[in-house]
N, C-alpha and C. Protein backbone atom coordinates (compact mmCIF):
# COMPACT_ATOMS: atom_id res chain seq x y z
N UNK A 1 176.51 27.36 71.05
CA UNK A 1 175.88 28.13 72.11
C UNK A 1 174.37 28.18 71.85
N UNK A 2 173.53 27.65 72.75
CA UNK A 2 171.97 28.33 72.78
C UNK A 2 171.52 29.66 73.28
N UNK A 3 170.84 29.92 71.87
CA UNK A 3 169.89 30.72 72.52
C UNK A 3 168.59 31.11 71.69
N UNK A 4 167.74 31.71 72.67
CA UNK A 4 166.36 31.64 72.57
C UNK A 4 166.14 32.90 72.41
N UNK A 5 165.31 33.90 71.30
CA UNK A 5 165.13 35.04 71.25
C UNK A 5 164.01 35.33 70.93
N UNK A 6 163.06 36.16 71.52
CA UNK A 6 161.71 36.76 71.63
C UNK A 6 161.36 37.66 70.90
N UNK A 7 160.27 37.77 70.15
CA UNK A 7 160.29 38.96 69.09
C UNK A 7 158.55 38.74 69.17
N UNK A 8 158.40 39.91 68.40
CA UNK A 8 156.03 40.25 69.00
C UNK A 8 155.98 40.44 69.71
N UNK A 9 156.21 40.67 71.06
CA UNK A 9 155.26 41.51 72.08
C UNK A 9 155.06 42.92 71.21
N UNK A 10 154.28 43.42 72.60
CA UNK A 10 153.76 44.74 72.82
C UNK A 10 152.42 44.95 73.37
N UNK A 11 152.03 46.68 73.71
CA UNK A 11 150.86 46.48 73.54
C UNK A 11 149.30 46.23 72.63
N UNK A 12 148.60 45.68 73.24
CA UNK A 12 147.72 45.24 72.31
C UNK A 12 145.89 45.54 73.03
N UNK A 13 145.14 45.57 72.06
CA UNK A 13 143.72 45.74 72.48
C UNK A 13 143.48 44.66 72.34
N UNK A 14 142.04 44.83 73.62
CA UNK A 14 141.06 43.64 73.55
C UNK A 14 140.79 43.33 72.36
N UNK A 15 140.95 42.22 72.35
CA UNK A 15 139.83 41.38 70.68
C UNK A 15 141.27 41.44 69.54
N UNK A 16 142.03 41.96 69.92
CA UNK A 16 143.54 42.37 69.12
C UNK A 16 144.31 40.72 69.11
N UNK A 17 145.46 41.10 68.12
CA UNK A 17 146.08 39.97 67.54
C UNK A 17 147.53 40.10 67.61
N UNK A 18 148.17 39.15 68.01
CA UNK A 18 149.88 39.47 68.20
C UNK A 18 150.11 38.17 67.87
N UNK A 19 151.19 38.03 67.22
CA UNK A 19 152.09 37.05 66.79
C UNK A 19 153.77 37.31 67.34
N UNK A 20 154.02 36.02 68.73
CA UNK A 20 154.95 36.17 68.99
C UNK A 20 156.52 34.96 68.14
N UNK A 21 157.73 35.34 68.39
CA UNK A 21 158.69 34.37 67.43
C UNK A 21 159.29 34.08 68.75
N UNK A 22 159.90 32.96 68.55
CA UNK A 22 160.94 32.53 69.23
C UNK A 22 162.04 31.64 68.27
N UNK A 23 163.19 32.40 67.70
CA UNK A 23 164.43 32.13 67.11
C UNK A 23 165.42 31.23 67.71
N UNK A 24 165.74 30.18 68.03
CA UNK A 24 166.22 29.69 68.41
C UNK A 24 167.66 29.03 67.60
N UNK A 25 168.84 28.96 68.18
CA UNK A 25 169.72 28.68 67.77
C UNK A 25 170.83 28.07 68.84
N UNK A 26 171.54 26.70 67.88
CA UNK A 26 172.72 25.49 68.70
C UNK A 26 171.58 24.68 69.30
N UNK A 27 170.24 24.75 68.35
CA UNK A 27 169.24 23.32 68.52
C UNK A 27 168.70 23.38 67.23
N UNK A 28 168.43 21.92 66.92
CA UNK A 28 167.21 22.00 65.83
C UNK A 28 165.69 21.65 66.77
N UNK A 29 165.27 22.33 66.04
CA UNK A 29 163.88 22.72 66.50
C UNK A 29 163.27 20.87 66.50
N UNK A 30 163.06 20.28 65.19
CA UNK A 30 163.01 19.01 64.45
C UNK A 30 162.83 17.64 65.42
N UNK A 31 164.05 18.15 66.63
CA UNK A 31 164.57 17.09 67.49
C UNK A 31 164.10 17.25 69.43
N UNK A 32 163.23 18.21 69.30
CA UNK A 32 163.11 18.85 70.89
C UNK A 32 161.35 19.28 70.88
N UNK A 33 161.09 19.26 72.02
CA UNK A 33 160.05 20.06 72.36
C UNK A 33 160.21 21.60 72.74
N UNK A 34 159.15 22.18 72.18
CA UNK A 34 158.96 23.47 72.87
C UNK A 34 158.35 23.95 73.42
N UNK A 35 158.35 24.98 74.18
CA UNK A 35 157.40 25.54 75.14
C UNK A 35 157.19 27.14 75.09
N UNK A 36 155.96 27.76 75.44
CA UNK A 36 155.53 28.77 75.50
C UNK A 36 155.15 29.10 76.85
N UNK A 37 156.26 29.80 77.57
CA UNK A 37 155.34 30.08 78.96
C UNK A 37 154.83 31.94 79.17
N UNK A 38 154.35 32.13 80.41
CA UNK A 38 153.58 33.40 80.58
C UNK A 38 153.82 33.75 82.14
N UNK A 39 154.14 35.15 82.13
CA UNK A 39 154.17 35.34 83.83
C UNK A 39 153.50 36.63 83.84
N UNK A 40 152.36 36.31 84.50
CA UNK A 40 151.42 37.94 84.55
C UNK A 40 151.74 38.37 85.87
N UNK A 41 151.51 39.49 86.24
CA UNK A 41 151.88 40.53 87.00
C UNK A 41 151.52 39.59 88.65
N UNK A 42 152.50 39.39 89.36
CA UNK A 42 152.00 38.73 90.70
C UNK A 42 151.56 37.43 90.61
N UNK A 43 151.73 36.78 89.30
CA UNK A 43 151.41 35.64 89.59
C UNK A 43 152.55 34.58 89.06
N UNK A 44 152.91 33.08 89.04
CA UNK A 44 153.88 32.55 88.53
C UNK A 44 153.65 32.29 87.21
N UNK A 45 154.71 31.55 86.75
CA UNK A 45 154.88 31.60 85.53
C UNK A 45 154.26 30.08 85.42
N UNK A 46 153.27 30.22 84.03
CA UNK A 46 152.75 29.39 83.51
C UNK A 46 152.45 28.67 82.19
N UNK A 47 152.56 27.37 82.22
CA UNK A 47 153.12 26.91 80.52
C UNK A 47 151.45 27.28 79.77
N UNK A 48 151.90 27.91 78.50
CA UNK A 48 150.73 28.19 77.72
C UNK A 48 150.39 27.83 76.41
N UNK A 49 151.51 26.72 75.84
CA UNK A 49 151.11 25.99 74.88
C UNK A 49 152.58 25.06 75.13
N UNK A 50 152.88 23.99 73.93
CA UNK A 50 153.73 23.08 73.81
C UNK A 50 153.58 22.41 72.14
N UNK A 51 154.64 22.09 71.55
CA UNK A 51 154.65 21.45 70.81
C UNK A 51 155.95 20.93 70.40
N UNK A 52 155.37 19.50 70.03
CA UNK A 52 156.65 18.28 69.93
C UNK A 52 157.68 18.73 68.50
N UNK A 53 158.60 17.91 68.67
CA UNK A 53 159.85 17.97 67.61
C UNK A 53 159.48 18.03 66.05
N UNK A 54 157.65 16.91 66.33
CA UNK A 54 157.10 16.40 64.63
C UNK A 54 156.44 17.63 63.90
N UNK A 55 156.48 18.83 65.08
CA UNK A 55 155.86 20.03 64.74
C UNK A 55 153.70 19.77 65.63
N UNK A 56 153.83 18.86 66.20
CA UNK A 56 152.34 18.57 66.84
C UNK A 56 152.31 19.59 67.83
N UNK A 57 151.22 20.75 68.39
CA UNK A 57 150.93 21.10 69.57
C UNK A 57 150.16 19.90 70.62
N UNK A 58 150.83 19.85 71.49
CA UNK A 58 150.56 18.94 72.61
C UNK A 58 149.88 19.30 74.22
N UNK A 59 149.89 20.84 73.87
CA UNK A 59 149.38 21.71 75.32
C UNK A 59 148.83 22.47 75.26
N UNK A 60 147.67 22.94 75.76
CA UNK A 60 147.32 24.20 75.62
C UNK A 60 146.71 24.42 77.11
N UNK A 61 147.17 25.94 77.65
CA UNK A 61 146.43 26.23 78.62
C UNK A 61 144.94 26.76 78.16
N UNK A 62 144.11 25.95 78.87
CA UNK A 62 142.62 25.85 79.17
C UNK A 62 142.04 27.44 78.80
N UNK A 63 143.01 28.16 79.13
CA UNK A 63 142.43 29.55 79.18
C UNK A 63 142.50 30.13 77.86
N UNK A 64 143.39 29.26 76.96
CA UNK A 64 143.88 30.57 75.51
C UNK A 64 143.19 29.13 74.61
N UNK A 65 142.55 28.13 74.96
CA UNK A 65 142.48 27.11 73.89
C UNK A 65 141.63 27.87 72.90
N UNK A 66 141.66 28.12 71.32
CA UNK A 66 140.95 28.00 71.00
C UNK A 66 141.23 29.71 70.62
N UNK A 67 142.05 30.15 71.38
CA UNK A 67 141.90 31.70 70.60
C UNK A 67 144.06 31.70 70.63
N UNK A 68 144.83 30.82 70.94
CA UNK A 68 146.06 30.40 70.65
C UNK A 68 146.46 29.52 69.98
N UNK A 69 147.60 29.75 68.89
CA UNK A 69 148.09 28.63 68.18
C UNK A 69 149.63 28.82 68.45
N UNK A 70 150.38 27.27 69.00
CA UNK A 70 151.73 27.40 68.34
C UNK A 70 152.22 26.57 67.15
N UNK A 71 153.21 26.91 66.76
CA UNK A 71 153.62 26.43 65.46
C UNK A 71 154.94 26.89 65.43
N UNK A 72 155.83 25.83 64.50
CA UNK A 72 157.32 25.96 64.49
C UNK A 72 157.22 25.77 62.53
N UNK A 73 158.37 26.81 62.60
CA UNK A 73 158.94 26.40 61.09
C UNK A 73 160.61 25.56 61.12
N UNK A 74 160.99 24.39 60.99
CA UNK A 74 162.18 23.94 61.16
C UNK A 74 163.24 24.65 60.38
N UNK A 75 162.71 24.64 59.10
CA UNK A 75 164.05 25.85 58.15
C UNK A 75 164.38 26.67 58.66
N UNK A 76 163.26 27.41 59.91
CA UNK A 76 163.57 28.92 60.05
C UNK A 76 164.17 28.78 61.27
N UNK A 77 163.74 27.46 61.79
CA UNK A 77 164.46 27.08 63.53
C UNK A 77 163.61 28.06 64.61
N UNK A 78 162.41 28.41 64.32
CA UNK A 78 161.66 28.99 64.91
C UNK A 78 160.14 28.70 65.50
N UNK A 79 160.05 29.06 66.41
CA UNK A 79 158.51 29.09 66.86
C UNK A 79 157.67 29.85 66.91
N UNK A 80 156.42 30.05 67.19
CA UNK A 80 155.42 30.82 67.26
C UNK A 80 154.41 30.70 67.78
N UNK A 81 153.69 31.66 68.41
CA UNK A 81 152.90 31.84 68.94
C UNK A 81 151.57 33.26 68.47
N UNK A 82 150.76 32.00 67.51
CA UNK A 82 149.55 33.52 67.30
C UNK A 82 148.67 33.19 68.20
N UNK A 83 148.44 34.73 68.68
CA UNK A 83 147.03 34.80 69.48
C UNK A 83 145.96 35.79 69.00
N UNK A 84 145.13 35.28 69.35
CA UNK A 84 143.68 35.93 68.60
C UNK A 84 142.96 36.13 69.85
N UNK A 85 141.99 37.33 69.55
CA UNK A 85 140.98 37.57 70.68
C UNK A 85 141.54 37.61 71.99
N UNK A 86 142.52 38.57 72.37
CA UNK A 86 143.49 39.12 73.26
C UNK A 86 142.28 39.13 74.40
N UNK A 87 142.63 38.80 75.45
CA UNK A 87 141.90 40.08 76.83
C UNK A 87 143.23 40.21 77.82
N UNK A 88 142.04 41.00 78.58
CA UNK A 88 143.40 41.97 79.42
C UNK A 88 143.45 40.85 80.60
N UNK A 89 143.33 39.36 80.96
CA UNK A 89 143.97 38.78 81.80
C UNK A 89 145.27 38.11 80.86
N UNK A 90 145.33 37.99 79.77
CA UNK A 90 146.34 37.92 78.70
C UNK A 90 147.58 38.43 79.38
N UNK A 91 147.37 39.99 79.68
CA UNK A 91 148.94 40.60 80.11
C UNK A 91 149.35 39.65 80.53
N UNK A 92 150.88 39.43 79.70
CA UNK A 92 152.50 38.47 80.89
C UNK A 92 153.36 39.20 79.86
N UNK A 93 154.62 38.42 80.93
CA UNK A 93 155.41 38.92 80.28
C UNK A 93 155.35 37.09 79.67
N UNK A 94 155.94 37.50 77.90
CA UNK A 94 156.04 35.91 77.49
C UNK A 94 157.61 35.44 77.63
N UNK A 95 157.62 33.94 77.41
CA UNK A 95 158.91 33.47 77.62
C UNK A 95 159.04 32.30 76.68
N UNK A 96 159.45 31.83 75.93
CA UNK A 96 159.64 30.21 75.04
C UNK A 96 161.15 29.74 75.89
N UNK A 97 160.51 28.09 75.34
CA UNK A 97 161.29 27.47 76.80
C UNK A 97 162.05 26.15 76.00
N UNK A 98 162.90 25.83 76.00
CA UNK A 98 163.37 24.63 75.33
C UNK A 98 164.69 24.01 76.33
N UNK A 99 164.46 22.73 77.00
CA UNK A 99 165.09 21.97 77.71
C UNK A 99 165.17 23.12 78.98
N UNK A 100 166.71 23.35 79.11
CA UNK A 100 167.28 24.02 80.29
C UNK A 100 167.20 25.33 80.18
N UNK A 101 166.81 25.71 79.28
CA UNK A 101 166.60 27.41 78.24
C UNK A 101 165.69 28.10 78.37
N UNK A 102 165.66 29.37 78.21
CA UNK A 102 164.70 30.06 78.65
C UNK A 102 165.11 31.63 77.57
N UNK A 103 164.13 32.27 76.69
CA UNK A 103 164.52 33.14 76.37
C UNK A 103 164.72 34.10 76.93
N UNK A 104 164.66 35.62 76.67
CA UNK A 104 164.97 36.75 77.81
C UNK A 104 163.08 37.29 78.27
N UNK A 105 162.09 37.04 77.29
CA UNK A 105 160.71 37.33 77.52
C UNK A 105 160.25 38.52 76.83
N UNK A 106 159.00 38.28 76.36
CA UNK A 106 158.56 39.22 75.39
C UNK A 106 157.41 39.99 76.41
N UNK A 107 157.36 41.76 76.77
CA UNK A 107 155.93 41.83 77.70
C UNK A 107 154.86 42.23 76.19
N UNK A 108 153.72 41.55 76.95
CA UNK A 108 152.15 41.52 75.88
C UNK A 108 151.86 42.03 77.03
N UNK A 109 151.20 43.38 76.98
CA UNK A 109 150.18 44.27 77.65
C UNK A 109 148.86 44.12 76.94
N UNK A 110 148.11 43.52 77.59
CA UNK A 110 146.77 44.12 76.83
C UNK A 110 145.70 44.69 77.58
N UNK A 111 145.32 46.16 76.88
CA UNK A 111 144.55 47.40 77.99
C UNK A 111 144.36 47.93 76.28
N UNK A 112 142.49 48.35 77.07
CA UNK A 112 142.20 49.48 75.89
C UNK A 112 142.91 50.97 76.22
């Protein structure tokens, strides 16, 4: 059985730091791509990083380059997502995405 489980949200301040997980299990991480998507309030949902099976990030939305990293640990069968230097167009709710999968979504509020 797959599944995809979300862990880090919350709220957070400007200039603030969250590290989100995505646990995944009935895949190896090793053999698939992953995905990080985002759905802020009224708007659709949008992919916000990616990285391949070899552990390479391959995506980044334009908007978080540079203050987002993802990264997978294969032992742990997990992903991640640190973000640095939060702002408040940041708020979504988060989601990690693998093939047909979709976790349940982590919400990142960020408001002083």
């Amino acid at each position: 059985q797959v599944r995809l489980v979300e862990s880090g949200g919350g709220l957070a301040q400007p200039g603030g730091s969250l590290r989100l997980s995505c646990e995944v299990s009935g895949f190896k991480l090793e053999n698939y791509v992953m995905s990080w998507y985002r759905q802020g309030p009224g708007e659709e949902r949008e992919l916000v990083a990616r990285i391949n099976g070899a552990g390479t990030p391959t995506n980044y939305l334009d908007a978080v380059k540079g203050r987002f990293t993802i990264s997978q640990d294969n032992a742990e069968n997990t992903v991640y997502l640190q973000m640095n230097n939060l702002k408040p167009e940041d708020t979504a709710v988060y989601y990690c995405h693998l093939c047909n999968w979709w976790g349940q979504g982590t919400p990142v509020p960020v408001s002083s």
